[in-house]
Protein backbone atom coordinates (compact mmCIF):
# COMPACT_ATOMS: atom_id res chain seq x y z
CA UNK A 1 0.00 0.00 0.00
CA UNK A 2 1.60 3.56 -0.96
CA UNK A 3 2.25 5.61 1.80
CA UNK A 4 1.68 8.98 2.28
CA UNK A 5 4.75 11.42 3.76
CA UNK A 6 3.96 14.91 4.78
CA UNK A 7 7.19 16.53 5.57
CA UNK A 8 8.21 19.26 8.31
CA UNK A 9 10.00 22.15 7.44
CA UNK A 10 13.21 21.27 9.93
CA UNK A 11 13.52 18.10 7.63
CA UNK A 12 13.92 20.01 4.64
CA UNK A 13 16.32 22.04 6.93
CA UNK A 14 18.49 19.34 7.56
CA UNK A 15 18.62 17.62 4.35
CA UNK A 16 17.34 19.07 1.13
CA UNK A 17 17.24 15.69 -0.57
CA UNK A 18 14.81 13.98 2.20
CA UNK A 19 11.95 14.40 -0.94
CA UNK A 20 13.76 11.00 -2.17
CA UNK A 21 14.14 9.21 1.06
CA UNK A 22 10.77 7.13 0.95
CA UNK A 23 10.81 5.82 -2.42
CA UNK A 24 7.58 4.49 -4.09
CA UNK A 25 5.42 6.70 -1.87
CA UNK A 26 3.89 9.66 -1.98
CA UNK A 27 5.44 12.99 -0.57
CA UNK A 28 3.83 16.12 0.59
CA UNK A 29 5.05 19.71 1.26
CA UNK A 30 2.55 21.90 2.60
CA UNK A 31 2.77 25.64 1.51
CA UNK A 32 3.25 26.37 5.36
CA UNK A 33 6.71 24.86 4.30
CA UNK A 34 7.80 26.49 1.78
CA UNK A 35 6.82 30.21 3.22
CA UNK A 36 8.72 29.14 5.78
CA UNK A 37 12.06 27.82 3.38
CA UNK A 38 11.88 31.26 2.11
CA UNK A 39 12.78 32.51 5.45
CA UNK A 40 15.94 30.58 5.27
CA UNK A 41 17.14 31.19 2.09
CA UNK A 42 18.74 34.45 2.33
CA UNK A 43 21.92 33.38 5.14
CA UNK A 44 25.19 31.93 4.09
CA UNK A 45 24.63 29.57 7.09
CA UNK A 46 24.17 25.74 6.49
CA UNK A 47 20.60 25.85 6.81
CA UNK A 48 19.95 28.71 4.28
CA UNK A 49 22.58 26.64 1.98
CA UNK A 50 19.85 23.64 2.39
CA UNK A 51 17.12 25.87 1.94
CA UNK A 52 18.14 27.27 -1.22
CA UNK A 53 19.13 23.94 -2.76
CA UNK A 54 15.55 22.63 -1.72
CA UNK A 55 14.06 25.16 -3.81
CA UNK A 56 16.61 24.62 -6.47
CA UNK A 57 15.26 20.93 -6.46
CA UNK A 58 11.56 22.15 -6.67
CA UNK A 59 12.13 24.51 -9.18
CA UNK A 60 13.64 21.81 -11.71
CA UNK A 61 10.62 19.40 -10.80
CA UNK A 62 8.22 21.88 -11.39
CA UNK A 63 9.42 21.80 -15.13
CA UNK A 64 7.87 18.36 -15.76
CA UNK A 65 4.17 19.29 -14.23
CA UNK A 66 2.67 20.98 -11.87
CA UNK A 67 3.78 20.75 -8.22
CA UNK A 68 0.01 20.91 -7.06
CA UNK A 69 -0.88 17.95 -9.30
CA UNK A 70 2.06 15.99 -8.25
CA UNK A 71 5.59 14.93 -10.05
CA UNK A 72 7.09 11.70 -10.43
CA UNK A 73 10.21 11.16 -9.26
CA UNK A 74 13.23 9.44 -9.68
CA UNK A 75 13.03 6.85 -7.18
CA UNK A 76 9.46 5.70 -8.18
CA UNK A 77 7.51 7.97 -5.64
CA UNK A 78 5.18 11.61 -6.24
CA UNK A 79 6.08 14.79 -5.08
CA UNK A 80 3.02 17.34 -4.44
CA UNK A 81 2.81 20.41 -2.56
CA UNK A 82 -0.27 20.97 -0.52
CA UNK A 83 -2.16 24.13 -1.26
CA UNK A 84 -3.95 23.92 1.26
CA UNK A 85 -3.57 27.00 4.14
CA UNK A 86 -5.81 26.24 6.86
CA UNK A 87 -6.64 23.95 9.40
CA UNK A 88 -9.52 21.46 8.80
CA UNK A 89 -12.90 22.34 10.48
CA UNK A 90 -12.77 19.34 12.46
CA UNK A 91 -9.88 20.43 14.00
CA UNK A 92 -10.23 24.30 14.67
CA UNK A 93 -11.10 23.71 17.61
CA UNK A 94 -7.75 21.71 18.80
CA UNK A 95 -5.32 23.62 16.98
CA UNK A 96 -4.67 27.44 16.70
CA UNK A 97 -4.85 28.49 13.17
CA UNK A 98 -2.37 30.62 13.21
CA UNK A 99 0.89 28.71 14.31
CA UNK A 100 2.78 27.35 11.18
CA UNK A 101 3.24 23.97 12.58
CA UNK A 102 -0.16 23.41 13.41
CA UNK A 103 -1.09 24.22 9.82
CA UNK A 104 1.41 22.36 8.58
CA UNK A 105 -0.44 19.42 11.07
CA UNK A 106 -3.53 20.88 9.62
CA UNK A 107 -2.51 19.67 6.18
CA UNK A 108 -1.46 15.96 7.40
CA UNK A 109 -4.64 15.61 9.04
CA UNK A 110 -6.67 16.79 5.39
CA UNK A 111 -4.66 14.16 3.93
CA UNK A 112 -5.23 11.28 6.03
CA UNK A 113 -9.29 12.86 5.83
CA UNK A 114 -9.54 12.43 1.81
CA UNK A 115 -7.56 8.90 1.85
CA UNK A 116 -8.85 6.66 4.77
CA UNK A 117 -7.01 3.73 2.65
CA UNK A 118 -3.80 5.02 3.02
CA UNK A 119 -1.34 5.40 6.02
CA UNK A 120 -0.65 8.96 6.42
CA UNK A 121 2.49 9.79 8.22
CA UNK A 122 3.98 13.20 9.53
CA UNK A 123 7.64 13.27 9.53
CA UNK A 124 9.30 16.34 11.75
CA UNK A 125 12.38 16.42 13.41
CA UNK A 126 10.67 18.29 16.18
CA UNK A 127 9.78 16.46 18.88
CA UNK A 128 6.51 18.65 19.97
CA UNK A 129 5.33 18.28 16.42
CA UNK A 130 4.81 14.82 16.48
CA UNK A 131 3.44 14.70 20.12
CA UNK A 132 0.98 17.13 19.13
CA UNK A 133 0.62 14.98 15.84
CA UNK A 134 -0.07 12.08 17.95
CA UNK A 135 -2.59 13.88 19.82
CA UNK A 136 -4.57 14.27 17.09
CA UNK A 137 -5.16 10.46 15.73
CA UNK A 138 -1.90 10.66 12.76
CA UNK A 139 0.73 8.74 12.56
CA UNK A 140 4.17 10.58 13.00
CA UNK A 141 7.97 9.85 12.61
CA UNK A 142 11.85 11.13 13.33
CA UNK A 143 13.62 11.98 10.23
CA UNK A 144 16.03 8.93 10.57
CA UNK A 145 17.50 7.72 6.95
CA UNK A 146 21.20 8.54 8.69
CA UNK A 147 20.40 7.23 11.92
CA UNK A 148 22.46 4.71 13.71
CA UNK A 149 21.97 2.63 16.79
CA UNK A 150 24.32 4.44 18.83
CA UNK A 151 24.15 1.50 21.60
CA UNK A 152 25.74 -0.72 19.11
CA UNK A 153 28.72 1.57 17.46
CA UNK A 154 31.63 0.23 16.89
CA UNK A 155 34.32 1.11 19.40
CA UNK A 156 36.95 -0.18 17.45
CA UNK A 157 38.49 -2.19 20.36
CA UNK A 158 37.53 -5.60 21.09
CA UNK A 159 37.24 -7.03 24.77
CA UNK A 160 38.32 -10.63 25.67
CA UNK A 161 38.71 -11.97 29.20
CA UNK A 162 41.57 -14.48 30.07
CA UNK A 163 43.62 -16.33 31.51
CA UNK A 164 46.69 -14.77 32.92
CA UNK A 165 48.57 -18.46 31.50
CA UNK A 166 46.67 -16.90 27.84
CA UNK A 167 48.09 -13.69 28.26
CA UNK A 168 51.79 -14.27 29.06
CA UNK A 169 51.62 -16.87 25.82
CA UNK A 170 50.63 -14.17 23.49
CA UNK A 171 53.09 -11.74 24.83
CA UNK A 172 55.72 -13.94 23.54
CA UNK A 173 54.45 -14.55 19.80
CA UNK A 174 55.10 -11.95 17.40
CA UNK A 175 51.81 -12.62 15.62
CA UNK A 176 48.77 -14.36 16.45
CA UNK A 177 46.18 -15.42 14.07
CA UNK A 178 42.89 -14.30 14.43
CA UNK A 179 40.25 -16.14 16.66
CA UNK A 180 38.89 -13.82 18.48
CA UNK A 181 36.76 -12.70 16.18
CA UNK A 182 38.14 -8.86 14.59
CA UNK A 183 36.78 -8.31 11.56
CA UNK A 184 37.27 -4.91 10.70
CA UNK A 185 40.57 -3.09 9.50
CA UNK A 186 42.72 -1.36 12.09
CA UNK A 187 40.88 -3.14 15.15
CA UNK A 188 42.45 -3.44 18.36
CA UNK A 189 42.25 -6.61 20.70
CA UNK A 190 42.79 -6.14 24.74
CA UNK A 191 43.13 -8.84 26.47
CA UNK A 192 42.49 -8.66 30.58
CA UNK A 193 41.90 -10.91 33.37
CA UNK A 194 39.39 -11.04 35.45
CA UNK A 195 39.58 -8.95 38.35
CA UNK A 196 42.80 -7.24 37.28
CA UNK A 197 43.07 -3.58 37.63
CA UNK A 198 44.96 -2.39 34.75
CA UNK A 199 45.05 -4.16 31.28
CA UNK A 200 47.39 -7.23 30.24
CA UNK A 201 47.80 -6.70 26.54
CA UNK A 202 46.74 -4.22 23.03
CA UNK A 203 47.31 -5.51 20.22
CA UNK A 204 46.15 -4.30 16.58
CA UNK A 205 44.12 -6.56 13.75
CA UNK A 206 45.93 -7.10 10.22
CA UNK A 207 43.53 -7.86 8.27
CA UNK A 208 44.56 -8.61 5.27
CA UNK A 209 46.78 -11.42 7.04
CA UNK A 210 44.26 -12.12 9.82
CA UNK A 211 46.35 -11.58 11.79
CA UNK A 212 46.88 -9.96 15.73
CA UNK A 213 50.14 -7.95 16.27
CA UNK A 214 51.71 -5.67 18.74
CA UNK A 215 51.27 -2.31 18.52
CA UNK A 216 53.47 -0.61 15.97
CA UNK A 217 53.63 2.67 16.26
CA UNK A 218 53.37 3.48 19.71
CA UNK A 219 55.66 1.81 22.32
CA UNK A 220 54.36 3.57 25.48
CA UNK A 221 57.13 6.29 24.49
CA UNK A 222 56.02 10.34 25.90
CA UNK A 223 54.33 12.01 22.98
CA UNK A 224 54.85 15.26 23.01
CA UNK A 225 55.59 14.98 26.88
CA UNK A 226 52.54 12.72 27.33
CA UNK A 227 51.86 8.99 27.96
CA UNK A 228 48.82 6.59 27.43
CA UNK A 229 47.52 6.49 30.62
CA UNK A 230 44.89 3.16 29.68
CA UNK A 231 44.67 0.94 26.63
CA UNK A 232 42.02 2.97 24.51
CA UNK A 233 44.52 5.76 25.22
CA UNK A 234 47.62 3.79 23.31
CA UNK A 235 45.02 2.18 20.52
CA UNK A 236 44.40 5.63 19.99
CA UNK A 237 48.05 6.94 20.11
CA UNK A 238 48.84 3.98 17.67
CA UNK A 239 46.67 5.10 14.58
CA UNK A 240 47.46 8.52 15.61
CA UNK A 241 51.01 8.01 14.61
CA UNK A 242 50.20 5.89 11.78
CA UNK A 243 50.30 7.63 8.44
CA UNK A 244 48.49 5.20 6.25
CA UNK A 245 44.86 5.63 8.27
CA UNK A 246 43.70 8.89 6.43
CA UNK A 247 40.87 9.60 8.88
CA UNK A 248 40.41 8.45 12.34
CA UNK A 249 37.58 9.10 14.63
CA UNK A 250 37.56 9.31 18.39
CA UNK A 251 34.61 9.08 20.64
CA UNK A 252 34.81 9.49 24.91
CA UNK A 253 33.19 11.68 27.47
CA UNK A 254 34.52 14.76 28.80
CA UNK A 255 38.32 13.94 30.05
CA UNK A 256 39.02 10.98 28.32
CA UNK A 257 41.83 12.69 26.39
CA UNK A 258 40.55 13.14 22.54
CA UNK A 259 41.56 16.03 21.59
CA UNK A 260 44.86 16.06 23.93
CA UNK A 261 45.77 12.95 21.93
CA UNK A 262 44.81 14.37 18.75
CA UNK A 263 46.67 17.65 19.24
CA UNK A 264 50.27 15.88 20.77
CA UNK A 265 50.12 13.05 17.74
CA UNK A 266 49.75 16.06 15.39
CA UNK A 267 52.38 18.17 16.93
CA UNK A 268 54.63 15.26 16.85
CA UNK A 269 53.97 14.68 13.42
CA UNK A 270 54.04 17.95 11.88
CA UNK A 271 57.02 19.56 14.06
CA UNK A 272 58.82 16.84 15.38
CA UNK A 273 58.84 14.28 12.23
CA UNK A 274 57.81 16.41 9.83
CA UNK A 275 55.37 14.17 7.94
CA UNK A 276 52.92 16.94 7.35
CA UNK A 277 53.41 20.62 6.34
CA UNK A 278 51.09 22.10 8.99
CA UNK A 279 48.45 20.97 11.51
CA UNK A 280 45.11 22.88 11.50
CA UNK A 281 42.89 22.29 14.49
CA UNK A 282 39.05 23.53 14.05
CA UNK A 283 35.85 23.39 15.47
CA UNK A 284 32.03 24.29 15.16
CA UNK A 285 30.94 27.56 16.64
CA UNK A 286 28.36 27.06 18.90
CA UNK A 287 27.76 28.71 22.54
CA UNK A 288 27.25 26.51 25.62
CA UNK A 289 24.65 28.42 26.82
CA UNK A 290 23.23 32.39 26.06
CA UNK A 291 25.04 33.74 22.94
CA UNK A 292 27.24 36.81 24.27
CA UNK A 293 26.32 38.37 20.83
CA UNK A 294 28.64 39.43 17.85
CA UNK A 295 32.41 40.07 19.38
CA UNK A 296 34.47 43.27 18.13
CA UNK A 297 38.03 42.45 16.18
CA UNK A 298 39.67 40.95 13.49
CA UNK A 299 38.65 37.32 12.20
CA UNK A 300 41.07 35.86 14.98
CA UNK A 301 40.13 37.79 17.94
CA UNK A 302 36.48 36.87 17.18
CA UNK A 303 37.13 33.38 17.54
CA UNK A 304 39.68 33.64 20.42
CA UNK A 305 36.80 32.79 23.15
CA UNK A 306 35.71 29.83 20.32
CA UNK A 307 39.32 28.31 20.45
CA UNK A 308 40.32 28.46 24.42
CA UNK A 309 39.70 25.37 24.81
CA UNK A 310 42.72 24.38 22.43
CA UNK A 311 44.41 26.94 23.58
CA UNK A 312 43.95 25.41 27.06
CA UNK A 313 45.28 21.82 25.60
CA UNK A 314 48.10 23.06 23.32
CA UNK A 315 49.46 24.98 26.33
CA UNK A 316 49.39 21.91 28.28
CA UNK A 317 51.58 20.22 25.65
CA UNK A 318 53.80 22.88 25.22
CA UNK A 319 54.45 22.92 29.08
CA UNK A 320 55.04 18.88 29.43
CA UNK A 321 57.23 19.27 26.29
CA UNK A 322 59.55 21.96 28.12
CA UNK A 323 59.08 19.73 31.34
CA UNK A 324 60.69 16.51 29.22
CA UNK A 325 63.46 18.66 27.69
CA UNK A 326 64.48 20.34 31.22
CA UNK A 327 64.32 16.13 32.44
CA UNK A 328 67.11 15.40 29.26
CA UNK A 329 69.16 17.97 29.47
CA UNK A 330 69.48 18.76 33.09
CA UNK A 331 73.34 19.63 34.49
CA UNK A 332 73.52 20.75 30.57
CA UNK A 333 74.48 24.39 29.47
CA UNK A 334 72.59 26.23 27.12
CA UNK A 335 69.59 23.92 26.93
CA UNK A 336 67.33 24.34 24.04
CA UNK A 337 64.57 26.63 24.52
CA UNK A 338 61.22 25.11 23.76
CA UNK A 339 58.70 27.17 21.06
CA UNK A 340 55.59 28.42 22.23
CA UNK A 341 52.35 28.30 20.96
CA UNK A 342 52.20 31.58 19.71
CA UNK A 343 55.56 31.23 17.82
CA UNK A 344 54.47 27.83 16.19
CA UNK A 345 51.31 30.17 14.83
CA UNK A 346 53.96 32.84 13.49
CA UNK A 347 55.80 30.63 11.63
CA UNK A 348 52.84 28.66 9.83
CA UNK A 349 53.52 25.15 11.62
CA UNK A 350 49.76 25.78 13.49
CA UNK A 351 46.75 27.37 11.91
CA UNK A 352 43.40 27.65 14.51
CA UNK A 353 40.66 28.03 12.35
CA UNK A 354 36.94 27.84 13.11
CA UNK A 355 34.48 25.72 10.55
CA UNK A 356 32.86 29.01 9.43
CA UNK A 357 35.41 29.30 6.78
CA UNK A 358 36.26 25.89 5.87
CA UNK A 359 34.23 25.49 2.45
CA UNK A 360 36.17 26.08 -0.79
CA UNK A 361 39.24 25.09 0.92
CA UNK A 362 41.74 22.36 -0.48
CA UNK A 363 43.52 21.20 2.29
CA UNK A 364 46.78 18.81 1.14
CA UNK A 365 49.34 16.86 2.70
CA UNK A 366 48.14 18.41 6.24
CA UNK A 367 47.26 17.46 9.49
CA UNK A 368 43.71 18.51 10.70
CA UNK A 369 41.43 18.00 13.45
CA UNK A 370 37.97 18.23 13.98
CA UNK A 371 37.14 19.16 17.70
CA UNK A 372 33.03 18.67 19.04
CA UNK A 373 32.69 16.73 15.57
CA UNK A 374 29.84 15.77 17.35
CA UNK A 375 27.92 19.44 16.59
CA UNK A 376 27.85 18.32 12.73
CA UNK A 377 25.43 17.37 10.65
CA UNK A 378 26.34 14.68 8.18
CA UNK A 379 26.03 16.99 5.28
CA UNK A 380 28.43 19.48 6.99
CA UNK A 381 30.63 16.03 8.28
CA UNK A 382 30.65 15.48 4.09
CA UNK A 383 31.67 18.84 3.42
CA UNK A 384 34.75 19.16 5.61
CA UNK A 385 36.15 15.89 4.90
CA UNK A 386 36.23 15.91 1.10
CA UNK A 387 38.16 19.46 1.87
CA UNK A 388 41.39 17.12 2.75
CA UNK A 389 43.89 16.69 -0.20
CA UNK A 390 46.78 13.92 -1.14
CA UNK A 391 48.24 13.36 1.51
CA UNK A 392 46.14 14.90 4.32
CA UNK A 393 44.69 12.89 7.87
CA UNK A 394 41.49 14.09 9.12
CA UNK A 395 41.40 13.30 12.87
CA UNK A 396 37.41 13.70 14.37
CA UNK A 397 36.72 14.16 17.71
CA UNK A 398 33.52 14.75 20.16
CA UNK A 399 31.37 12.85 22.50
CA UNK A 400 27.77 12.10 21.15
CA UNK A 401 26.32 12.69 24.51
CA UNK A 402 27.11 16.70 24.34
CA UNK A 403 25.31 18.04 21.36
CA UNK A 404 24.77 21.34 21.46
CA UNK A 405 22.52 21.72 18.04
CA UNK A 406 18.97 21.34 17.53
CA UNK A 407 17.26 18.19 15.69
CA UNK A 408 20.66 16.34 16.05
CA UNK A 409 21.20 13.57 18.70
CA UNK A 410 23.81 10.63 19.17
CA UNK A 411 22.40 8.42 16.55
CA UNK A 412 22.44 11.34 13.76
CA UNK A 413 24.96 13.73 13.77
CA UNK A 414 27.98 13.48 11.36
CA UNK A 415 30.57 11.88 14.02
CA UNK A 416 28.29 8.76 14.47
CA UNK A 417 27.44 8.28 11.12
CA UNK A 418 31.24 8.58 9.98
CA UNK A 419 32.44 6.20 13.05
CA UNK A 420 29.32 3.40 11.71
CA UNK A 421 29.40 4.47 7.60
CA UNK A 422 33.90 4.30 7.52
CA UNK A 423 34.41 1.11 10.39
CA UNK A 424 35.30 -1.59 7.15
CA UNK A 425 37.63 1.37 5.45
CA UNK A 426 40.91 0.15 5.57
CA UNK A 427 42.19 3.93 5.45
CA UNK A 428 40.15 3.99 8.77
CA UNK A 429 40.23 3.75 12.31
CA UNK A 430 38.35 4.37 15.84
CA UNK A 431 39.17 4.37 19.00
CA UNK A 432 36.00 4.52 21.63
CA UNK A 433 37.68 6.07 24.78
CA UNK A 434 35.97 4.78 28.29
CA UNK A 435 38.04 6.05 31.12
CA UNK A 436 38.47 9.84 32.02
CA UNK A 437 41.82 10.70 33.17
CA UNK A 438 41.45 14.48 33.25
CA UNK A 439 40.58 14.78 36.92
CA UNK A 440 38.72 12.52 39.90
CA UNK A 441 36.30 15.09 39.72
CA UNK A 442 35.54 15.45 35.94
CA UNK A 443 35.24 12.32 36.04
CA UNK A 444 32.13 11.94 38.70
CA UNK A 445 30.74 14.99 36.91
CA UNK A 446 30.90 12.47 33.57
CA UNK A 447 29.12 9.80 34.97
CA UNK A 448 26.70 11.17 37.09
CA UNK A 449 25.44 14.66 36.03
């Protein structure tokens, strides 16, 4: 039986294309939606981006017949936008007339009136839309083609308990062949036993040999002047270091290390081995809370406030760096003074940039992470990483639990969808980090606030 999809404006909002994501069925934009598209179209934000390509779309359908009688598309389905601008007698009463979204109800409800056969369905983004949808006997949905289930992501390390016989046996091999059951590329395997505080063994999956080996590029050495402090921490470390993984994702509440990981394996790399011409480090602008409003300035002294926090985590680096050098060279004259952070910018080695002005860019043979990755859409996610040229690792970092952006949650922004769409890539890898080692306290703020 065809099915018949009225669509919310925030779903044309979020993807433009969502007119093709029920194929074989009928879709229907109210007018409600499109007055309110035209709203959007005039930013250079993402959503006025969206909103102009929507009506780009509509405007090239409209060429085949007319968008009130309905267009076929390419999938199979029909497009038609409602005419329709008020609220159905029957339901005057329940809804006020003049709030968009209850017209935009208003039209579902018509629908599902003139075709009792059919199984009408609103799809918003907006919670409150389809609770009030619900209220009012039709039948309403989440936007979800993207979705994920973030309770089963992959975390990229694998879990086996053993024997502590089992575990000093495969510290002595060299290789191991897989039967533990890894089956995607640049896995990791930790082995424990029971009861034990700290872990036994990491190891990484080959798996074009099927094979288990030891880690290869990081041997518990200080990068940068820091150390894995737990096993996700040197899994992570590992495909940090390792230049044939173009794009590696890292997931972990607040103080499990991502983006001081990210930032000392890119410093390391682009100043210390000089595998990469420079290391860019950006991230979405959004405020935690009230918006202070527009900030006076050049383009860097606007984002300043936007940046702090690696500002915060560079400076930490910098310090344990200068820390490790005073440790070598003590009883030493004329030890070597270590750069700071604001030379490294002078010189080109570090470039801070916020996401604002990533589009157009070609980035090559550079180093660049992706802080609160988790603030993206997938669309935006798409955007930045086809920015990276020959040569260039993309490193994404965020914790799905903190999203600060409307419509998107942990099974739908960009991050999670990369982490679930990339896991069988062998230019790929993730590390999930569990344990918080920024602070005792951060930690019980993690876990129970």
């Amino acid at each position: 039986m065809e099915k018949i999809y009225v669509l919310d404006t925030n779903v044309i909002i979020h993807d433009p294309t969502a007119i093709y994501a029920y194929p074989k069925d009928k879709i229907v934009i109210p007018i409600t939606v499109i007055e309110e598209i035209d709203q959007f179209k005039k930013g250079l934000d993402e959503k006025s981006r969206n909103a102009r390509q929507f009506s780009r779309i509509l405007d090239s359908l409209r060429q085949q017949n007319s968008l009130a009688k309905g267009v076929k598309l390419k999938n199979g389905g029909t497009l038609q936008v409602a005419l329709a601008h008020k609220v159905d007698e029957e339901m005057e009463n329940i809804l006020i007339t003049d709030v968009n979204d209850n017209l935009i109800l208003g039209t579902a409800y018509k629908f599902k009136k003139d075709n009792p056969d059919k199984d009408v369905i609103m799809v918003s983004k907006d919670a409150n839309v389809r609770i009030k949808a619900d209220a009012i006997g039709l039948k309403a949905i989440n936007y979800e083609t993207e979705a994920i289930n973030f309770e089963e992501l992959y975390t990229g390390v694998l879990k086996k308990e053993v024997t502590g016989a089992e575990v000093e046996d495969f510290k002595k091999q060299t290789e191991v062949k897989n039967t533990f059951g890894l089956t995607s590329y640049n896995q990791f395997l930790l082995l424990f036993e029971k009861d034990k505080f700290r872990h036994n063994v990491i190891a990484k999956y080959h798996k074009n040999e099927n094979v288990v080996r030891p880690l290869q590029f990081y041997k518990g050495e200080p990068i940068w002047g820091i150390k894995a402090l737990n096993p996700e921490q040197e899994a992570a470390f590992d495909i940090l270091l390792d230049d044939s993984v173009k794009i590696v994702s890292m997931i972990g509440i607040a103080g499990t290390g991502k983006t001081l990981l990210a930032l000392a394996a890119g410093l390391q790399k682009v100043i210390e081995e000089e595998k990469y011409t420079k290391l860019i480090v950006t991230r979405p602008i959004f405020p935690l809370g009230k918006d202070i409003g527009y900030l006076p300035g050049t383009k860097k002294e606007k984002y300043n406030p936007w940046m702090q926090p690696i500002y915060d985590n560079m400076e930490i680096l910098l310090q344990s760096r200068e820390s490790q050098e005073e440790t070598k060279e003590k009883g030493k004259f004329g030890r070597k003074r270590t750069s700071s952070l604001e030379e490294f910018l002078d010189y080109g080695f570090i470039e801070l940039e916020p996401l604002t002005y990533i589009r157009g860019r070609s980035l090559p043979d550079q180093f660049m992470i992706v802080d609160e990755a988790q603030n993206l859409t997938p669309h935006e996610m798409k955007t930045i990483i086809t920015r990276a040229g020959d040569r260039t690792k993309v490193v994404l970092t965020g914790d799905p639990y903190q999203i600060d952006i409307p419509y998107l949650d942990s099974e739908s922004n960009g991050l999670s969808v990369v982490v679930d769409k990339f896991k069988d890539e062998k230019i790929s890898g993730h590390v999930t980090l569990v344990k918080g080692e920024r602070s005792m306290l951060a930690d019980m703020a993690a876990k129970y606030l």
